[in-house]
C-alpha atoms as a PDB file:
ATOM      1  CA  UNK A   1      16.592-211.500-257.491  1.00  0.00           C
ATOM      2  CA  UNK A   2      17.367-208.663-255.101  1.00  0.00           C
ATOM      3  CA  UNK A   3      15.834-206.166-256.554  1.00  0.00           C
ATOM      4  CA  UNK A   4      12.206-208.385-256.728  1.00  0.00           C
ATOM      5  CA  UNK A   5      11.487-207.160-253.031  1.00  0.00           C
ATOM      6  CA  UNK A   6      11.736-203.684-253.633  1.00  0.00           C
ATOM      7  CA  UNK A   7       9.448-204.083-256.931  1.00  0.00           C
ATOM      8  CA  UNK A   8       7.062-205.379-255.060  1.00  0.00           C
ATOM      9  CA  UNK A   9       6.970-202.885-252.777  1.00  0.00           C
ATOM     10  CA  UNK A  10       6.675-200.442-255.817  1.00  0.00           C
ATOM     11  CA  UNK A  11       3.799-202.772-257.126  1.00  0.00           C
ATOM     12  CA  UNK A  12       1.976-201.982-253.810  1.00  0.00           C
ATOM     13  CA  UNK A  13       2.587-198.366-253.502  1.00  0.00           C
ATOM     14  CA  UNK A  14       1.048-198.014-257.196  1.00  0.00           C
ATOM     15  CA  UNK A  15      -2.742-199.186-255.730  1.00  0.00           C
ATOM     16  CA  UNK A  16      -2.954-196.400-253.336  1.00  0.00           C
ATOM     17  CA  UNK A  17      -4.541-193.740-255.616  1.00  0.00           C
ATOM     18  CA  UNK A  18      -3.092-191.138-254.170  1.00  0.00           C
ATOM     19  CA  UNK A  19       0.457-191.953-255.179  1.00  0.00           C
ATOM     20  CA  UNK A  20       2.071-190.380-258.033  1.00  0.00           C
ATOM     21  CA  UNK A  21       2.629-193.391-260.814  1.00  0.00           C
ATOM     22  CA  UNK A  22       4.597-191.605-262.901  1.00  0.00           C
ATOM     23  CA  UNK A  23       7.608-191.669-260.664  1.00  0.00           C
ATOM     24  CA  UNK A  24       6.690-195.148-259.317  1.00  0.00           C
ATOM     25  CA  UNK A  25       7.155-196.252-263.234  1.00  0.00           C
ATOM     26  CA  UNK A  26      10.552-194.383-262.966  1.00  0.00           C
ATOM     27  CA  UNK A  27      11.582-196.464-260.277  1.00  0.00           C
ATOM     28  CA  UNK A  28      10.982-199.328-261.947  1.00  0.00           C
ATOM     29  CA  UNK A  29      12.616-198.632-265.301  1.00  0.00           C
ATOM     30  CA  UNK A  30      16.018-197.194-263.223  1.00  0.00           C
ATOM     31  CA  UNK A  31      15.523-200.469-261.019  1.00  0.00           C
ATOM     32  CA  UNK A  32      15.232-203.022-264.416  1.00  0.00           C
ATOM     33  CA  UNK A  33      17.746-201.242-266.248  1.00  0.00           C
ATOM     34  CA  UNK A  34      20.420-201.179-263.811  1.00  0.00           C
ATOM     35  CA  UNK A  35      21.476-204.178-261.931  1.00  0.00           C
ATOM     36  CA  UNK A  36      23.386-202.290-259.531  1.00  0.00           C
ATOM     37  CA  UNK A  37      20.708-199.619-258.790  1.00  0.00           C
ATOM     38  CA  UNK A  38      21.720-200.250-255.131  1.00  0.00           C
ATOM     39  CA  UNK A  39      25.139-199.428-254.915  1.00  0.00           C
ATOM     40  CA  UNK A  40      26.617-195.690-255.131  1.00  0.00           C
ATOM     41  CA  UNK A  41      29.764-196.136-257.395  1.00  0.00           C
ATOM     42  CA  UNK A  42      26.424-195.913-260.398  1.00  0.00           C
ATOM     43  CA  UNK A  43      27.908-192.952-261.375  1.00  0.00           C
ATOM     44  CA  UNK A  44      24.764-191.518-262.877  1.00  0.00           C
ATOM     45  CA  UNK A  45      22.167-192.403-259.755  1.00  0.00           C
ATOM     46  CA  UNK A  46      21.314-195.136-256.918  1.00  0.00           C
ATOM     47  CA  UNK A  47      18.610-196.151-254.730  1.00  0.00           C
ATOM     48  CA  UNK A  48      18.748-194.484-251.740  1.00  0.00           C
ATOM     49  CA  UNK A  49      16.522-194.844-248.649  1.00  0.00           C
ATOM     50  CA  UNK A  50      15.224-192.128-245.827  1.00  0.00           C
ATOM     51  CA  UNK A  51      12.270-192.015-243.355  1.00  0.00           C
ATOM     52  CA  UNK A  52       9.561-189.168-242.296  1.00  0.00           C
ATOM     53  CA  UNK A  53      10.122-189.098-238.775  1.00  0.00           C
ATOM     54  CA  UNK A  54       7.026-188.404-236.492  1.00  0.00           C
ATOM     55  CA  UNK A  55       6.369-188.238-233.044  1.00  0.00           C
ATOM     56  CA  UNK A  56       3.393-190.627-231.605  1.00  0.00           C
ATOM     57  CA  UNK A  57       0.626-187.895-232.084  1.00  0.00           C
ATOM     58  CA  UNK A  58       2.140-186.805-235.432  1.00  0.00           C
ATOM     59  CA  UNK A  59       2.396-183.177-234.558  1.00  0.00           C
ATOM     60  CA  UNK A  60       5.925-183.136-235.549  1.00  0.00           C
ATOM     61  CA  UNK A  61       8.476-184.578-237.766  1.00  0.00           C
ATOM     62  CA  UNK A  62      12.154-184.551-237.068  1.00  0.00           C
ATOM     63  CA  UNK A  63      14.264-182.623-239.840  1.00  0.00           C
ATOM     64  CA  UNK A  64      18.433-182.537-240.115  1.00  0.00           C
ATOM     65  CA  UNK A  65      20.269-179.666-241.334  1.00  0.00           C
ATOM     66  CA  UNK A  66      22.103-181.500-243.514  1.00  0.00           C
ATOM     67  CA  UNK A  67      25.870-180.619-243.961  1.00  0.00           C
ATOM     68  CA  UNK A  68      26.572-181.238-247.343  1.00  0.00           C
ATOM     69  CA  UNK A  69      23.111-180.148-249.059  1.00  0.00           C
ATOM     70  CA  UNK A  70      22.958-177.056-246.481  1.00  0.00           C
ATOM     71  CA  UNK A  71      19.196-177.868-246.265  1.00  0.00           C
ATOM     72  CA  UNK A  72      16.737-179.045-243.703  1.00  0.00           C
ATOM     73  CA  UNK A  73      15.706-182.619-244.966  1.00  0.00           C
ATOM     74  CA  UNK A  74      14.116-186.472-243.778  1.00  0.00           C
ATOM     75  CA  UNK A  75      16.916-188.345-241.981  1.00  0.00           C
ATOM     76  CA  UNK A  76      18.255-190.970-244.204  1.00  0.00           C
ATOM     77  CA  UNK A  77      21.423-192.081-246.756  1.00  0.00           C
ATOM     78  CA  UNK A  78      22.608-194.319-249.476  1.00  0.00           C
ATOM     79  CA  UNK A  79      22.242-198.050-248.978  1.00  0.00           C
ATOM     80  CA  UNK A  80      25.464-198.859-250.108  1.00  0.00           C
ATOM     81  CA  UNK A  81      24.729-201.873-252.124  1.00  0.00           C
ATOM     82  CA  UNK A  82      22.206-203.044-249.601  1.00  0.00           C
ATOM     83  CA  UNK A  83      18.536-203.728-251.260  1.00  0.00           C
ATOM     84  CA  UNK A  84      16.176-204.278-247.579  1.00  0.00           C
ATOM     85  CA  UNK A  85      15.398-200.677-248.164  1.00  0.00           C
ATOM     86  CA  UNK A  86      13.044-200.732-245.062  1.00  0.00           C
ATOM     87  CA  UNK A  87      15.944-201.665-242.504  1.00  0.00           C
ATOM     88  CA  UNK A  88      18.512-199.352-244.286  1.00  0.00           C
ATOM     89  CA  UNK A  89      16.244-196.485-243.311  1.00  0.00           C
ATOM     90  CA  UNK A  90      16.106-197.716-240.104  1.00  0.00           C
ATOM     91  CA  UNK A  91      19.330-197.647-240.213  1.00  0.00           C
ATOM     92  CA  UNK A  92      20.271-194.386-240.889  1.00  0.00           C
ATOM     93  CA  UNK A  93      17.654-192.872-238.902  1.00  0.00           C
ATOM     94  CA  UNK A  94      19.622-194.344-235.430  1.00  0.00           C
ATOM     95  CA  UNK A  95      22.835-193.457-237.185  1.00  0.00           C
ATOM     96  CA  UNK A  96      22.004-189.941-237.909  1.00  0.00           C
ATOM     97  CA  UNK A  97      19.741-188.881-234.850  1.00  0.00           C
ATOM     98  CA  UNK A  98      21.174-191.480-231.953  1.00  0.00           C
ATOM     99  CA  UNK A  99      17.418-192.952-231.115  1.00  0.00           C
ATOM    100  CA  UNK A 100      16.932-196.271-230.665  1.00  0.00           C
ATOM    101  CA  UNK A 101      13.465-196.830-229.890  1.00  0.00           C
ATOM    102  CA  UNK A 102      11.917-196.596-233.602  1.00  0.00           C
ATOM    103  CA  UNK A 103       8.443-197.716-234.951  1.00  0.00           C
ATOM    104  CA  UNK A 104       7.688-198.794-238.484  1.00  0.00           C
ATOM    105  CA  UNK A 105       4.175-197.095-239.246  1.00  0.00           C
ATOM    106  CA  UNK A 106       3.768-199.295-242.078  1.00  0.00           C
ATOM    107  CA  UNK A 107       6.131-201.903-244.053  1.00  0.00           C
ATOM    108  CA  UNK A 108       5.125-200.616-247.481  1.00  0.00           C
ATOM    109  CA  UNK A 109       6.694-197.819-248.892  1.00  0.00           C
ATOM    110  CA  UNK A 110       5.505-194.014-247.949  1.00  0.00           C
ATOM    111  CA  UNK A 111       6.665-192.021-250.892  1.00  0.00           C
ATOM    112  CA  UNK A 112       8.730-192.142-253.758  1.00  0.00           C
ATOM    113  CA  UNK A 113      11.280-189.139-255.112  1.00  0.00           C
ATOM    114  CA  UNK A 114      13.835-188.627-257.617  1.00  0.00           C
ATOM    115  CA  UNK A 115      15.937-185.483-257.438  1.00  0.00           C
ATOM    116  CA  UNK A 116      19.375-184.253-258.307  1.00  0.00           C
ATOM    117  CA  UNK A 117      22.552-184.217-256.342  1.00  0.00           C
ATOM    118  CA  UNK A 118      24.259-181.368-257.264  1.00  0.00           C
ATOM    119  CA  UNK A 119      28.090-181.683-258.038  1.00  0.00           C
ATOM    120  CA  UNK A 120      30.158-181.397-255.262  1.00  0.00           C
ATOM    121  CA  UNK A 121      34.328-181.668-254.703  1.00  0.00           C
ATOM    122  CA  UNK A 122      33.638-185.828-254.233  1.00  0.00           C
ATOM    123  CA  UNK A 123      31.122-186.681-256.877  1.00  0.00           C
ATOM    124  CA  UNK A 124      29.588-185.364-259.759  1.00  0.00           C
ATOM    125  CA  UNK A 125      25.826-184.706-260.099  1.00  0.00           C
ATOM    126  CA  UNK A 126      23.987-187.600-260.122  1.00  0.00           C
ATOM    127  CA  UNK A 127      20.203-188.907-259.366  1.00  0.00           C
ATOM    128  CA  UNK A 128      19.041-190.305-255.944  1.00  0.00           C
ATOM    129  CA  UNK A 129      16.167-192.592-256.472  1.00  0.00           C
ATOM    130  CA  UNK A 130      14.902-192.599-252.615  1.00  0.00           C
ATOM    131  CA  UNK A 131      13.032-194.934-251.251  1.00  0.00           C
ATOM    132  CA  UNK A 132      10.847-193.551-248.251  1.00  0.00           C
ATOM    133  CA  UNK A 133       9.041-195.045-244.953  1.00  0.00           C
ATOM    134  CA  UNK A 134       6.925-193.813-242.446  1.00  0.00           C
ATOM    135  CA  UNK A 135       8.281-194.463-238.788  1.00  0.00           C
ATOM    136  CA  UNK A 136       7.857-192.884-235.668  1.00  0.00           C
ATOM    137  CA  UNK A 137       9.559-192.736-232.148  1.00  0.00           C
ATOM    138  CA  UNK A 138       9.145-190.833-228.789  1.00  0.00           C
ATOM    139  CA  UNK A 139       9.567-186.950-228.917  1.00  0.00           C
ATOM    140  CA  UNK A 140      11.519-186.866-225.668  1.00  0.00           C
ATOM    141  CA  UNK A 141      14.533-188.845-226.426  1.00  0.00           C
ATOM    142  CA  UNK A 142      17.402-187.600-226.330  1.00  0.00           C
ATOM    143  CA  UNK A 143      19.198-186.550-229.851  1.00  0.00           C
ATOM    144  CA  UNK A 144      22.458-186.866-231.010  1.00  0.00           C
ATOM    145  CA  UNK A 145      23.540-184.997-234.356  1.00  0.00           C
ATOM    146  CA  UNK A 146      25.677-186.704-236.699  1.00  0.00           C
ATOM    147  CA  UNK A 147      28.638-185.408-238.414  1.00  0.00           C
ATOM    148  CA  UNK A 148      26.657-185.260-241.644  1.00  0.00           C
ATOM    149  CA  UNK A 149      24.549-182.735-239.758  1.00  0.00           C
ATOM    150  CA  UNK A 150      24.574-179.249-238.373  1.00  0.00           C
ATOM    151  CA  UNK A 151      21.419-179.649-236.557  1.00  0.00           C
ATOM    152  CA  UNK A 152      18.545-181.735-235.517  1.00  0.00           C
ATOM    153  CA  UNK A 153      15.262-180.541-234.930  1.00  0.00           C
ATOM    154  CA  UNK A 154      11.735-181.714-234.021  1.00  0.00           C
ATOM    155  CA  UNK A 155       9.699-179.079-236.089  1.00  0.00           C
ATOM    156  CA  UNK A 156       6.215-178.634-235.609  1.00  0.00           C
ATOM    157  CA  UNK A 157       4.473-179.693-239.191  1.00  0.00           C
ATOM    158  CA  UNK A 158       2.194-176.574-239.411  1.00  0.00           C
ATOM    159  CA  UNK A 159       5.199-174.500-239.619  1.00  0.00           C
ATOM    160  CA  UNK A 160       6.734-176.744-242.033  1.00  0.00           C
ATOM    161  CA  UNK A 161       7.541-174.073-244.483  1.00  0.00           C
ATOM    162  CA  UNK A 162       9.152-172.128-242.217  1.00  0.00           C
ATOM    163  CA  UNK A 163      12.378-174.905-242.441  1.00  0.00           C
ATOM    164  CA  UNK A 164      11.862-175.993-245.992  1.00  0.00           C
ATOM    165  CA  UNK A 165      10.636-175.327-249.194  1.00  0.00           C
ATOM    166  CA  UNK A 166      11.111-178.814-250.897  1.00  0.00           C
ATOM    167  CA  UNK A 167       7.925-180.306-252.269  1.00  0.00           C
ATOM    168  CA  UNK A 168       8.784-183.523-251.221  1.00  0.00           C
ATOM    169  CA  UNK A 169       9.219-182.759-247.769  1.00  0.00           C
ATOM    170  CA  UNK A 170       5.797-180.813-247.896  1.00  0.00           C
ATOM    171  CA  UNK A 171       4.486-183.559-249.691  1.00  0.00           C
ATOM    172  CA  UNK A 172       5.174-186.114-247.172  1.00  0.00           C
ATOM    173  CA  UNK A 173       3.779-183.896-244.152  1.00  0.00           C
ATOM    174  CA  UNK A 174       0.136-184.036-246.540  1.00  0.00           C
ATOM    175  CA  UNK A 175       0.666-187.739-246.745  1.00  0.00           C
ATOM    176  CA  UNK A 176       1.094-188.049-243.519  1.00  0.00           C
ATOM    177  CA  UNK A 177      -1.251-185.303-241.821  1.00  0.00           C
ATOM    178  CA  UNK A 178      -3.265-183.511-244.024  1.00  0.00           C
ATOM    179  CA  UNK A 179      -4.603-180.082-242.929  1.00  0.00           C
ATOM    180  CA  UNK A 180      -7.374-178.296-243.675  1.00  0.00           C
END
């Protein structure tokens, strides 16, 4: 039964055509398949859930340099056997960058990914099925970087490439604000 919520949202994000179904029906296999698809000690992956950060006029997004992945990446964590997906991101978005003052864009899901964790000297490598949402907050706040963090930045997203290379985070910027 808690897992039905976040099929549903999976459902939904399958009508927008311009979501990638393959990896929605990867989702949903992992999710079926594994009753515990929520909680980390699944050795060989777990739901996870993050948010694409943007400022009111979506000109920027806000990135963390994240500690253990030494990369600049969406805010966001494991859900620790928790399956309101939406309100974990939340969540870790206050957690990791101190604001408070956070808007939910839309309740349905934003985009999907699967990618590896590499092994590291507490876990092997392992799959992060992450669950991602749309929010958005005030540009001006003031930030406060996590210890899972060695920086927080609000980077303009036309110069997106200049912090990252992932196609996920890229992906998310054309979701969000396509450019010509």
């Amino acid at each position: 039964m808690h897992r039905n919520k976040l099929l549903n949202l999976i459902e939904n994000y399958k009508t927008n055509l311009n979501n990638d179904n393959s990896v929605a029906d990867e989702f949903i296999s992992f999710i079926n398949d594994n009753p515990d698809c929520f909680k980390r000690s699944l050795k060989h992956g777990h739901i996870t859930s993050s948010a694409f950060v943007i400022n009111k006029e979506r000109t920027h997004t806000l990135l963390t340099h994240h500690k253990k992945l030494d990369k600049w990446l969406q805010l966001g964590g494991h859900v620790d056997g928790k399956s309101d997906v939406l309100a974990e991101a939340i969540r870790e978005v206050k957690e990791e960058s101190g604001l408070e003052q956070i808007i939910v864009e839309f309740d349905g899901i934003f985009d999907l990914d699967v990618h590896l964790i590499p092994t590291n000297k507490n876990e092997l490598q392992h799959y992060h099925y992450d669950v991602r949402f749309l929010l958005s907050t005030n540009i001006t706040d003031e930030l406060i970087i996590s210890d899972e963090s060695h920086d927080l930045k609000w980077i303009e997203l036309t110069e997106i490439t200049n912090y990252t290379s992932e196609l996920s985070i890229i992906r998310m910027v054309q979701k969000c604000c396509p450019f010509e």
